[in-house]
C-alpha atoms as a PDB file:
ATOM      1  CA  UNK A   1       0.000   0.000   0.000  1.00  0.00           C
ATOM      2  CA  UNK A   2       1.422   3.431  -0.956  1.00  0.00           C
ATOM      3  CA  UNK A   3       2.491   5.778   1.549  1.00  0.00           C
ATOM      4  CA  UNK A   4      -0.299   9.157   1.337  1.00  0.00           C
ATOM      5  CA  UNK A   5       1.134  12.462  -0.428  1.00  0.00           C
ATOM      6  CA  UNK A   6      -0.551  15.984  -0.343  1.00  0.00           C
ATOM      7  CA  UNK A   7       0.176  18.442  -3.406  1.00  0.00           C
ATOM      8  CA  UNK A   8      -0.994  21.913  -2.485  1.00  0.00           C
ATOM      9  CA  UNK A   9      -1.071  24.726  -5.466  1.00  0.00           C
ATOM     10  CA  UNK A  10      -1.575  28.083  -3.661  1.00  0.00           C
ATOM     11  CA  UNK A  11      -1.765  30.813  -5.802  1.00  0.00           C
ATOM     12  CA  UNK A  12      -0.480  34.279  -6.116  1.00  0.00           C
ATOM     13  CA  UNK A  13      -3.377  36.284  -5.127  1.00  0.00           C
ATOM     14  CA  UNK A  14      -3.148  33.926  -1.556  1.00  0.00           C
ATOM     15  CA  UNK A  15       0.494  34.834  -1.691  1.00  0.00           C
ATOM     16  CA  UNK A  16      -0.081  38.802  -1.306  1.00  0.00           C
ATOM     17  CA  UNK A  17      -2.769  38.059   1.510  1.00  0.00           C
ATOM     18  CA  UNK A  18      -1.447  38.339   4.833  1.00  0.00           C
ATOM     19  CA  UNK A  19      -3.701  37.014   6.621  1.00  0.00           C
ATOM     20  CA  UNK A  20      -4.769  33.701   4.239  1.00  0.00           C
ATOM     21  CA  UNK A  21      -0.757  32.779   3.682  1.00  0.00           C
ATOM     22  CA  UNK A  22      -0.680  32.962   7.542  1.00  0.00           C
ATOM     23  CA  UNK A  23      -3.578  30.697   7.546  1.00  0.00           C
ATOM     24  CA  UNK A  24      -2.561  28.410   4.789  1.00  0.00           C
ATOM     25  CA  UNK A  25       1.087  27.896   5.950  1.00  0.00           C
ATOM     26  CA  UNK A  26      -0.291  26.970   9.418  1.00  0.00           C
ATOM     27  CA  UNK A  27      -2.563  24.114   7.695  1.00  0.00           C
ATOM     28  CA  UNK A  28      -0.054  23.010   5.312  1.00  0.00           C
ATOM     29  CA  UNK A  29       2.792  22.475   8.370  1.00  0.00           C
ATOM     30  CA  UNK A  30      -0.876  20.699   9.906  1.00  0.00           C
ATOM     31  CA  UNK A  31      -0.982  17.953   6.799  1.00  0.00           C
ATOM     32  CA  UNK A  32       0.425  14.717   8.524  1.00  0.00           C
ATOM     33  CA  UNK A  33       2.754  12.682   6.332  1.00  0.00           C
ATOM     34  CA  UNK A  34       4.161  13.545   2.908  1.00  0.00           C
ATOM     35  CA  UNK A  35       3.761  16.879   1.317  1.00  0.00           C
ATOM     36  CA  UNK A  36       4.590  19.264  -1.465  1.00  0.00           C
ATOM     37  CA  UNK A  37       3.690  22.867  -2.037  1.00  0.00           C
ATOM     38  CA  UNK A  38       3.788  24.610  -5.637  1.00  0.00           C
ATOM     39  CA  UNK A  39       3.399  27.927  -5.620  1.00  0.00           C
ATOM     40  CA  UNK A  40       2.391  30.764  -7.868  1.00  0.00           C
ATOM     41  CA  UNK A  41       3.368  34.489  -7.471  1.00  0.00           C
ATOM     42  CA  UNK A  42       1.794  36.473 -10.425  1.00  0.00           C
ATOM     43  CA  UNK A  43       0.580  39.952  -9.159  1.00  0.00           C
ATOM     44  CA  UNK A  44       4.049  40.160  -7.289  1.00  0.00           C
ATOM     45  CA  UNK A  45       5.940  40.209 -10.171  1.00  0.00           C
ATOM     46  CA  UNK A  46       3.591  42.553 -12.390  1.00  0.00           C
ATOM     47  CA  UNK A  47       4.208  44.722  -9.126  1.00  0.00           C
ATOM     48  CA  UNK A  48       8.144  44.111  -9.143  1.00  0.00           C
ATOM     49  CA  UNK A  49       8.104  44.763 -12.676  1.00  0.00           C
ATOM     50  CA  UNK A  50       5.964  48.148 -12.774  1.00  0.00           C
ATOM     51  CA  UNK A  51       8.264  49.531 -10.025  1.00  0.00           C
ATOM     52  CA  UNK A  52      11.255  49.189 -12.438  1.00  0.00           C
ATOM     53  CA  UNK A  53       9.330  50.318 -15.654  1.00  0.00           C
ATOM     54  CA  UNK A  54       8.608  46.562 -17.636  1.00  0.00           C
ATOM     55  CA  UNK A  55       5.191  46.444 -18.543  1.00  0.00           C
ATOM     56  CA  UNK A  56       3.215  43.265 -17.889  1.00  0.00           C
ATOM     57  CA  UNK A  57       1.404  41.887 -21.031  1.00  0.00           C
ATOM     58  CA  UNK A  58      -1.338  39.208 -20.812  1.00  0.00           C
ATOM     59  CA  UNK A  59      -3.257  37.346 -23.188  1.00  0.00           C
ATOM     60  CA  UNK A  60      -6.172  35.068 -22.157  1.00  0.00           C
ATOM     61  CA  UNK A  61      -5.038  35.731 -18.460  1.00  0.00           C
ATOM     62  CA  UNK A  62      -1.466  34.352 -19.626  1.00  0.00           C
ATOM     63  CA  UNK A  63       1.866  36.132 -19.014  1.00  0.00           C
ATOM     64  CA  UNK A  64       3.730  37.199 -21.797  1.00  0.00           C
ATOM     65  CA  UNK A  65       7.576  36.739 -20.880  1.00  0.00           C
ATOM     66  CA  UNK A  66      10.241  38.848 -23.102  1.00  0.00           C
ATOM     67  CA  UNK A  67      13.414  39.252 -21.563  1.00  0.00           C
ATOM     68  CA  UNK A  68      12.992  41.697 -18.881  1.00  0.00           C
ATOM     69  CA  UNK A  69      10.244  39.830 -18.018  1.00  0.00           C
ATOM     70  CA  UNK A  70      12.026  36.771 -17.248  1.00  0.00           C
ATOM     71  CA  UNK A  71      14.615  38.289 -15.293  1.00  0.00           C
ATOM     72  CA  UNK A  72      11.786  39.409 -13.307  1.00  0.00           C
ATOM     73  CA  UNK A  73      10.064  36.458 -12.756  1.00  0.00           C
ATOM     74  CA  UNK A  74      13.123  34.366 -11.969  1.00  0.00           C
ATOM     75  CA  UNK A  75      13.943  37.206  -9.408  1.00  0.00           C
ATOM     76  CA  UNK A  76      10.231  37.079  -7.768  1.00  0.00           C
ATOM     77  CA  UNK A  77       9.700  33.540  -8.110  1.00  0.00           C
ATOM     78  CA  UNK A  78      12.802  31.743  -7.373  1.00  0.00           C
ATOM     79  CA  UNK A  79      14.269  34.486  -5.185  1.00  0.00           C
ATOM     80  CA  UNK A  80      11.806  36.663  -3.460  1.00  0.00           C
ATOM     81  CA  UNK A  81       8.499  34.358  -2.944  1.00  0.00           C
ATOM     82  CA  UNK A  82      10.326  31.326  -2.845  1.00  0.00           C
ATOM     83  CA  UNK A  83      12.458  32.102  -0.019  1.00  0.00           C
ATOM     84  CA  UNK A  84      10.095  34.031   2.421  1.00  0.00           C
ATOM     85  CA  UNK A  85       7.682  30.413   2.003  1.00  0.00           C
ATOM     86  CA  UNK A  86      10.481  28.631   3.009  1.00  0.00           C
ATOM     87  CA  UNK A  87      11.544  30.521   5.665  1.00  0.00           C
ATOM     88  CA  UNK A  88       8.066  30.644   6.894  1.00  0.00           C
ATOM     89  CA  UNK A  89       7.794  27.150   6.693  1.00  0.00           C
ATOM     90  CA  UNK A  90      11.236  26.176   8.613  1.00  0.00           C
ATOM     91  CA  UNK A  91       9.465  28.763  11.518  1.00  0.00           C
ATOM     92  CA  UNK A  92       6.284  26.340  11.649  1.00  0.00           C
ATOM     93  CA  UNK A  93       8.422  23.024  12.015  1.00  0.00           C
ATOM     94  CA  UNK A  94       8.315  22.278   8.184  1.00  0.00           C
ATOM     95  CA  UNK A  95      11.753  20.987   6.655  1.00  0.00           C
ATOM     96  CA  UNK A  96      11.174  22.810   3.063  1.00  0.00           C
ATOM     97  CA  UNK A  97      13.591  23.071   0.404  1.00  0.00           C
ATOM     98  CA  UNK A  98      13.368  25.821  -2.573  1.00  0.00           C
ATOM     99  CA  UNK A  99      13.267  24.653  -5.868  1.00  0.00           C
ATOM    100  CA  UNK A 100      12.786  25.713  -9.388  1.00  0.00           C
ATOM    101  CA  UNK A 101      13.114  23.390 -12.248  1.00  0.00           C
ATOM    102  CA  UNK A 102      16.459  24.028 -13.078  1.00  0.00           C
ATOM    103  CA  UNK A 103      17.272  22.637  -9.599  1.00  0.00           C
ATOM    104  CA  UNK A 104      18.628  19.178  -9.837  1.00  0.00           C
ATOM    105  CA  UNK A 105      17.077  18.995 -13.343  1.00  0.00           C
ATOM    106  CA  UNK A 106      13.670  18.558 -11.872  1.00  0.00           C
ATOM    107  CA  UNK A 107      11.227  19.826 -14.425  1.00  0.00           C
ATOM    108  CA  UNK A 108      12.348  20.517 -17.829  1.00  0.00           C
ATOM    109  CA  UNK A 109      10.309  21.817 -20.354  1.00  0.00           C
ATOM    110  CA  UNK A 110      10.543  23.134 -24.040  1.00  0.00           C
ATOM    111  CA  UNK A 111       9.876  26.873 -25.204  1.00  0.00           C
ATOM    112  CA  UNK A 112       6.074  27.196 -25.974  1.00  0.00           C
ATOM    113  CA  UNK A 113       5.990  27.505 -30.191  1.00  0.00           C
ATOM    114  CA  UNK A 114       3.708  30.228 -31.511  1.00  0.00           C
ATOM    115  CA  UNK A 115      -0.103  29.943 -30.758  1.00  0.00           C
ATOM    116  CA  UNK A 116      -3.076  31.502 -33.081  1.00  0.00           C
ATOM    117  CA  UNK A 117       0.253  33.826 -34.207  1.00  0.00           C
ATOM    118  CA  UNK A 118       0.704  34.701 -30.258  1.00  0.00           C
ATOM    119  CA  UNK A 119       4.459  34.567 -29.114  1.00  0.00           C
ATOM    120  CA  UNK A 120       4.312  34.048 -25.541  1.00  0.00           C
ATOM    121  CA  UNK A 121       8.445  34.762 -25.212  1.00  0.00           C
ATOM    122  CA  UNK A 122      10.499  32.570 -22.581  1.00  0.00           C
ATOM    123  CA  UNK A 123       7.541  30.138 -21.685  1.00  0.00           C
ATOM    124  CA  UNK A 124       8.134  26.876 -20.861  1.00  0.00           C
ATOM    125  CA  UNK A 125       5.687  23.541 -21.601  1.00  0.00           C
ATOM    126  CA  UNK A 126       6.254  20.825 -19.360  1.00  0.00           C
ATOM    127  CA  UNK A 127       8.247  17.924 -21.203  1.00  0.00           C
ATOM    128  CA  UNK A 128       9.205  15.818 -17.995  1.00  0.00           C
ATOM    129  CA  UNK A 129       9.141  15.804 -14.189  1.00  0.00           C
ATOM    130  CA  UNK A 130      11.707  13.843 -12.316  1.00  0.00           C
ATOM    131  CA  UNK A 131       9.423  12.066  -9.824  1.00  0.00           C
ATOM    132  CA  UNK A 132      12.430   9.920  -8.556  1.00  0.00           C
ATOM    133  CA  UNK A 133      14.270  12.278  -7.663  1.00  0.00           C
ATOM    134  CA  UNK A 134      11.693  14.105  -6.098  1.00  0.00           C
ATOM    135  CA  UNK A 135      10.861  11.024  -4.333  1.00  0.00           C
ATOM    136  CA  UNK A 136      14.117  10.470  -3.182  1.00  0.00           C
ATOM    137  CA  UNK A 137      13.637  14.179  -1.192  1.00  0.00           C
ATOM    138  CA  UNK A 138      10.464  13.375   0.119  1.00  0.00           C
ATOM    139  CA  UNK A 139      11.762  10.248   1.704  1.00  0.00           C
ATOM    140  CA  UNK A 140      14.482  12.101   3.690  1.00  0.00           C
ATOM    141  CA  UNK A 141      11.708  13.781   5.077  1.00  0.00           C
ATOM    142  CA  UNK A 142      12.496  16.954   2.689  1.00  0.00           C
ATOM    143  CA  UNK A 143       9.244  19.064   2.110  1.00  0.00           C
ATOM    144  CA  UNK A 144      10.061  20.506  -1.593  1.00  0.00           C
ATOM    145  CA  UNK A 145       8.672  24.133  -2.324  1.00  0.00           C
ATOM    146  CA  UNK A 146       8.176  24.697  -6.055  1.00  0.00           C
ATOM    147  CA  UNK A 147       8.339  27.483  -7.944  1.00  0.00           C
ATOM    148  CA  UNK A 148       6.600  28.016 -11.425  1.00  0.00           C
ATOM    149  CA  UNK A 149      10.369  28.433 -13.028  1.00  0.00           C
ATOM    150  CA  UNK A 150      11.229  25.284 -15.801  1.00  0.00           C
ATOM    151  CA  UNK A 151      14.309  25.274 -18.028  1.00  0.00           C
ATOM    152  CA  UNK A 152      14.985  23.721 -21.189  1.00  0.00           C
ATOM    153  CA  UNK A 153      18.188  21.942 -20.474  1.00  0.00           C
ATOM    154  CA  UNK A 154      20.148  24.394 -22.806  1.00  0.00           C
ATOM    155  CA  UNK A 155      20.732  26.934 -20.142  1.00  0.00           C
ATOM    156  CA  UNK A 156      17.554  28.805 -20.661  1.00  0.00           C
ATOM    157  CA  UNK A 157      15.135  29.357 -17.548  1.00  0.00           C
ATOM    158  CA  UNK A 158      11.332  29.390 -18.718  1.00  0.00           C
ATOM    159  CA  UNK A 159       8.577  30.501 -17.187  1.00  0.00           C
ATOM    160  CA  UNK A 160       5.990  28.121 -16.393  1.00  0.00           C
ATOM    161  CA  UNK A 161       1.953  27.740 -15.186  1.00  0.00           C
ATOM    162  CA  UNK A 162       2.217  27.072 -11.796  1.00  0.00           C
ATOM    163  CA  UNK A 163      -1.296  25.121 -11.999  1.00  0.00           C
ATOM    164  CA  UNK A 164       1.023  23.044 -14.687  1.00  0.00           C
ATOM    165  CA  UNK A 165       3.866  22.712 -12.592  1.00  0.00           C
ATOM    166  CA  UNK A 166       1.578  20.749  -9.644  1.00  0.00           C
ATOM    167  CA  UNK A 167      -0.613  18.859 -11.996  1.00  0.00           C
ATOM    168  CA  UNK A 168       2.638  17.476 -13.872  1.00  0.00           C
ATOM    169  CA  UNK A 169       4.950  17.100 -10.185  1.00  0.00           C
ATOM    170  CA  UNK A 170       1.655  14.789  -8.975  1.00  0.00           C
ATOM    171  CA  UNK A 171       1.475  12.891 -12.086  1.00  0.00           C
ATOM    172  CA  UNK A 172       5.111  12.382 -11.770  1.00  0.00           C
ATOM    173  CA  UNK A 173       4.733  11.065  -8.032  1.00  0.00           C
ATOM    174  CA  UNK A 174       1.632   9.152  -8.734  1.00  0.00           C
ATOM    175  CA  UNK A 175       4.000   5.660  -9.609  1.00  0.00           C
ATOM    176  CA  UNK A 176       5.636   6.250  -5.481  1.00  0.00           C
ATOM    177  CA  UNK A 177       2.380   7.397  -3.539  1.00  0.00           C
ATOM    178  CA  UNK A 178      -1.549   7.876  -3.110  1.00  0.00           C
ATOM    179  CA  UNK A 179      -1.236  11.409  -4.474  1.00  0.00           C
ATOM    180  CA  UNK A 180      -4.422  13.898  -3.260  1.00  0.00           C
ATOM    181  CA  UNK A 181      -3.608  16.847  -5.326  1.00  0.00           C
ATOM    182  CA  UNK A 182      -5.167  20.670  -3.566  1.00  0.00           C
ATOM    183  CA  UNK A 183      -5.712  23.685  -6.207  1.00  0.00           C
ATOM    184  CA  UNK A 184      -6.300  26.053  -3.214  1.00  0.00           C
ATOM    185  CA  UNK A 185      -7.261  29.582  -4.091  1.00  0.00           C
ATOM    186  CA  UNK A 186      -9.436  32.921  -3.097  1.00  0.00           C
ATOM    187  CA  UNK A 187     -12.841  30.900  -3.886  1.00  0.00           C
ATOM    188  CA  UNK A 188     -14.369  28.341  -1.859  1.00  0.00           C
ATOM    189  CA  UNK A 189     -14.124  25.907  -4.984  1.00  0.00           C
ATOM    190  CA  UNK A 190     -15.478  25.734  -8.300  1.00  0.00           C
ATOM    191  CA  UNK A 191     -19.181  28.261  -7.959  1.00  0.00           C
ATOM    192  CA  UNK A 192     -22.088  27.140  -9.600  1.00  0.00           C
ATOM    193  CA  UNK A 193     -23.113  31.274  -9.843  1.00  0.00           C
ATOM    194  CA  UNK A 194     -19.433  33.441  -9.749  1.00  0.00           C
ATOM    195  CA  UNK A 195     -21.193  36.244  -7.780  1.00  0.00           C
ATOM    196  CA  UNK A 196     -22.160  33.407  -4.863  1.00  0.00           C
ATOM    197  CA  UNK A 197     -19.616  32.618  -3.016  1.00  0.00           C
ATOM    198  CA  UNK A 198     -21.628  29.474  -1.413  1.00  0.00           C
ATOM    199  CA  UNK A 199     -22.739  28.242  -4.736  1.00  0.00           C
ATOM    200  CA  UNK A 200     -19.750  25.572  -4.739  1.00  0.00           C
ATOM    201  CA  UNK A 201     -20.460  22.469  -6.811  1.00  0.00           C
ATOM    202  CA  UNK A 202     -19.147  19.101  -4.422  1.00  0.00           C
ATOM    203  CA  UNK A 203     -17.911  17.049  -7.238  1.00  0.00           C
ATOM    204  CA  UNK A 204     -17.090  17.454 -11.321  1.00  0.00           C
ATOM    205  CA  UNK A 205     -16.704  14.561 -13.431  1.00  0.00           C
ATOM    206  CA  UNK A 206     -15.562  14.259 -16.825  1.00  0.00           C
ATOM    207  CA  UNK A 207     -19.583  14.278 -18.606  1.00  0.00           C
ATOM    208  CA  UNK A 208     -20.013  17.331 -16.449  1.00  0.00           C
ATOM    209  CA  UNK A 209     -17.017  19.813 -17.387  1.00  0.00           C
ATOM    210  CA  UNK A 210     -18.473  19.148 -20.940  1.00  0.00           C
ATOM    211  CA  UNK A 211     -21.950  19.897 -19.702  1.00  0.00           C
ATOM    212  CA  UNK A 212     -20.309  22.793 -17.366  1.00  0.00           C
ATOM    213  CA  UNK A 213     -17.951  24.119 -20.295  1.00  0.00           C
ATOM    214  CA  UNK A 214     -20.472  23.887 -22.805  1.00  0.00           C
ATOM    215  CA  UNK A 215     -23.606  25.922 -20.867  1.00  0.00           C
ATOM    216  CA  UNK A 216     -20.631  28.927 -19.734  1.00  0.00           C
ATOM    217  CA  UNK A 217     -21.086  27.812 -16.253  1.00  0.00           C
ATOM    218  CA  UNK A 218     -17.695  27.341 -15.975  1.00  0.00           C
ATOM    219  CA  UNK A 219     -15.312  29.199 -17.993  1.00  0.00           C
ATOM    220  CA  UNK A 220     -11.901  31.739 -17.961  1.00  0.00           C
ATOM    221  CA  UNK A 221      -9.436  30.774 -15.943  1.00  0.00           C
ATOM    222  CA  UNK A 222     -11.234  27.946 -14.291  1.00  0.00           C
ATOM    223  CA  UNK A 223     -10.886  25.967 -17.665  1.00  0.00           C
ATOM    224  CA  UNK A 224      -7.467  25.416 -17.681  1.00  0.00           C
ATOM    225  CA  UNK A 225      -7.586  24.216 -13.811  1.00  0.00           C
ATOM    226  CA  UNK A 226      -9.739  21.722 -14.346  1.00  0.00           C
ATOM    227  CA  UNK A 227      -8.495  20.139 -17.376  1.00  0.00           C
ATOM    228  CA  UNK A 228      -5.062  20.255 -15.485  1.00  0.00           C
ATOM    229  CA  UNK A 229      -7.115  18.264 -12.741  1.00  0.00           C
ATOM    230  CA  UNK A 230      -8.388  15.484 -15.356  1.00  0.00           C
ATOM    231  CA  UNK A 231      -4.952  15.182 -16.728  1.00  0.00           C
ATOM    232  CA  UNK A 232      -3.840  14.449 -13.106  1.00  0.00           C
ATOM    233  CA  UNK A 233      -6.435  12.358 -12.754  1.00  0.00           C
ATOM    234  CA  UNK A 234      -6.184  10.057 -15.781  1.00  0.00           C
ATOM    235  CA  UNK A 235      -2.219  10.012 -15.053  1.00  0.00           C
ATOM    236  CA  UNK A 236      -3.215   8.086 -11.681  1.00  0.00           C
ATOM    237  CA  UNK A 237      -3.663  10.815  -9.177  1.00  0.00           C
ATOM    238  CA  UNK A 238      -6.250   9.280  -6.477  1.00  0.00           C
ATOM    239  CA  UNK A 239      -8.021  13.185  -6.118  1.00  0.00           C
ATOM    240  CA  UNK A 240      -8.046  16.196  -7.013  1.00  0.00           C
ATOM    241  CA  UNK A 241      -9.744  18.993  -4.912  1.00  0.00           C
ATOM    242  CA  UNK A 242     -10.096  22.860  -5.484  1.00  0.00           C
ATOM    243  CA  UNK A 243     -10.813  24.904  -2.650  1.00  0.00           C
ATOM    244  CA  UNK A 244     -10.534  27.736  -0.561  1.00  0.00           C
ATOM    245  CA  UNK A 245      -6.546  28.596   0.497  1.00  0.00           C
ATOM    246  CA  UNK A 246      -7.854  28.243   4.069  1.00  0.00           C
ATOM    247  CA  UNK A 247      -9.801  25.157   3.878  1.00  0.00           C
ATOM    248  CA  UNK A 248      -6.987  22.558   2.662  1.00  0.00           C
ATOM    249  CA  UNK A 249      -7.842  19.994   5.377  1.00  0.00           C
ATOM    250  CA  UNK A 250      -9.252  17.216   1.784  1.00  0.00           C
ATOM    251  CA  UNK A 251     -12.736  17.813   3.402  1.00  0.00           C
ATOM    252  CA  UNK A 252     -13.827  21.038   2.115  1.00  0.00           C
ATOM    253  CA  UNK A 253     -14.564  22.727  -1.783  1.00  0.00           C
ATOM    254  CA  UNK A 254     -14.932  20.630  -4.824  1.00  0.00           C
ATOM    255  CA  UNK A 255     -14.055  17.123  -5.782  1.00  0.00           C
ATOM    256  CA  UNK A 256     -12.808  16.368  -9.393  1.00  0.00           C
ATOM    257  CA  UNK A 257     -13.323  12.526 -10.218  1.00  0.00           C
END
């Protein structure tokens, strides 16, 4: 019987709240057993980036990385965000170790091509995750801390969807342990009506995304979540729940089966 292992995705909008990174960090030191948090930091690097005159460009809620954008993302993600979680971490009893995907050759990826004519600049695609390795860590009762940073193993950081980053790490971990992977973020799960907060649907299978995509009730950035939840899914991934950043105890939000 495999040993249990808890992926938690927080996001960076739970990143710049005090008070729910508090919260979150407390829980996540609180998960018994095996764990692994992947994190996102977003509106701290369009901040970073503002303050030294880059503009941030988006398309379809995606980041458009050119080269000062990169150096600022590697900066905020691997440097700034990673570190202060860690730190934070070590303070509530939790062994973490930083790393990006260029660590130890963890997560390399290739340089997204051109989509519908859009050049999204130094963004990565996932290619492979070394779930050995990361195995290996987890065993010597290392807690790893990702950030959304790939490379393509010819010296080139990339940036990467941090939502990516923890569906791929679980699917990589899924052959080692009874992975329960945690998309936790500012909503208490996937909402039935976006302007009710309490309008959370329990559990999404496959027949209802369709249904869900098709009829608009969900849609935006919620798409790409979920399909990154079926992907885990399919790959082996025992469950997959998104929820509220404070509410990452497995028994709380909505199930994807």
């Amino acid at each position: 019987m495999k040993e249990k292992l808890t992926i938690v995705k927080v996001g960076g909008a739970i990143v710049e709240d005090e008070a729910q990174l508090t919260q979150l960090l407390k829980d996540f030191s609180a998960i018994e057993g095996n764990k692994v948090l992947v994190h996102g930091g977003g509106r701290r690097a369009t901040q970073i980036a503002a303050s030294l005159g880059i503009e941030s460009k988006m398309v379809n809620g995606r980041r458009i990385t050119d080269a000062d954008m990169l150096n600022v993302v590697t900066m905020v993600y691997g440097g700034l965000v990673n570190k202060n979680l860690i730190a934070r971490l070590q303070a509530n009893g939790v062994n973490a170790l930083g790393l990006t995907g260029a660590d130890m050759d963890v997560i390399r990826s290739h340089k997204r091509p051109l989509k519908d004519g859009i050049d999204f600049g130094f963004v990565g695609d996932v290619d492979q995750v070394n779930g050995a390795l990361l195995c290996q860590l987890i065993k010597t009762g290392i807690t790893p801390v990702m950030a959304p940073l790939t490379h393509d193993g010819q010296g080139n950081i990339l940036n990467t969807n941090a939502d990516t980053i923890a569906s791929e790490t679980a699917k990589a971990l899924a052959p080692y342990y009874d992975v329960t992977l945690i998309f936790s973020f500012e909503k208490k799960g996937v909402l039935r009506n976006p302007d009710d907060d309490d309008s959370v649907i329990p559990v999404i299978t496959h027949a209802d995304f369709i249904k869900y995509k098709a009829d608009g009730t969900i849609s935006g950035g919620m798409l790409p979540k979920i399909e990154n939840a079926f992907s885990a899914i399919n790959a082996g991934v025992g469950q997959v729940i998104i929820t509220l950043a404070t509410a990452i105890d497995g028994n709380h939000g909505t199930v994807i089966k």
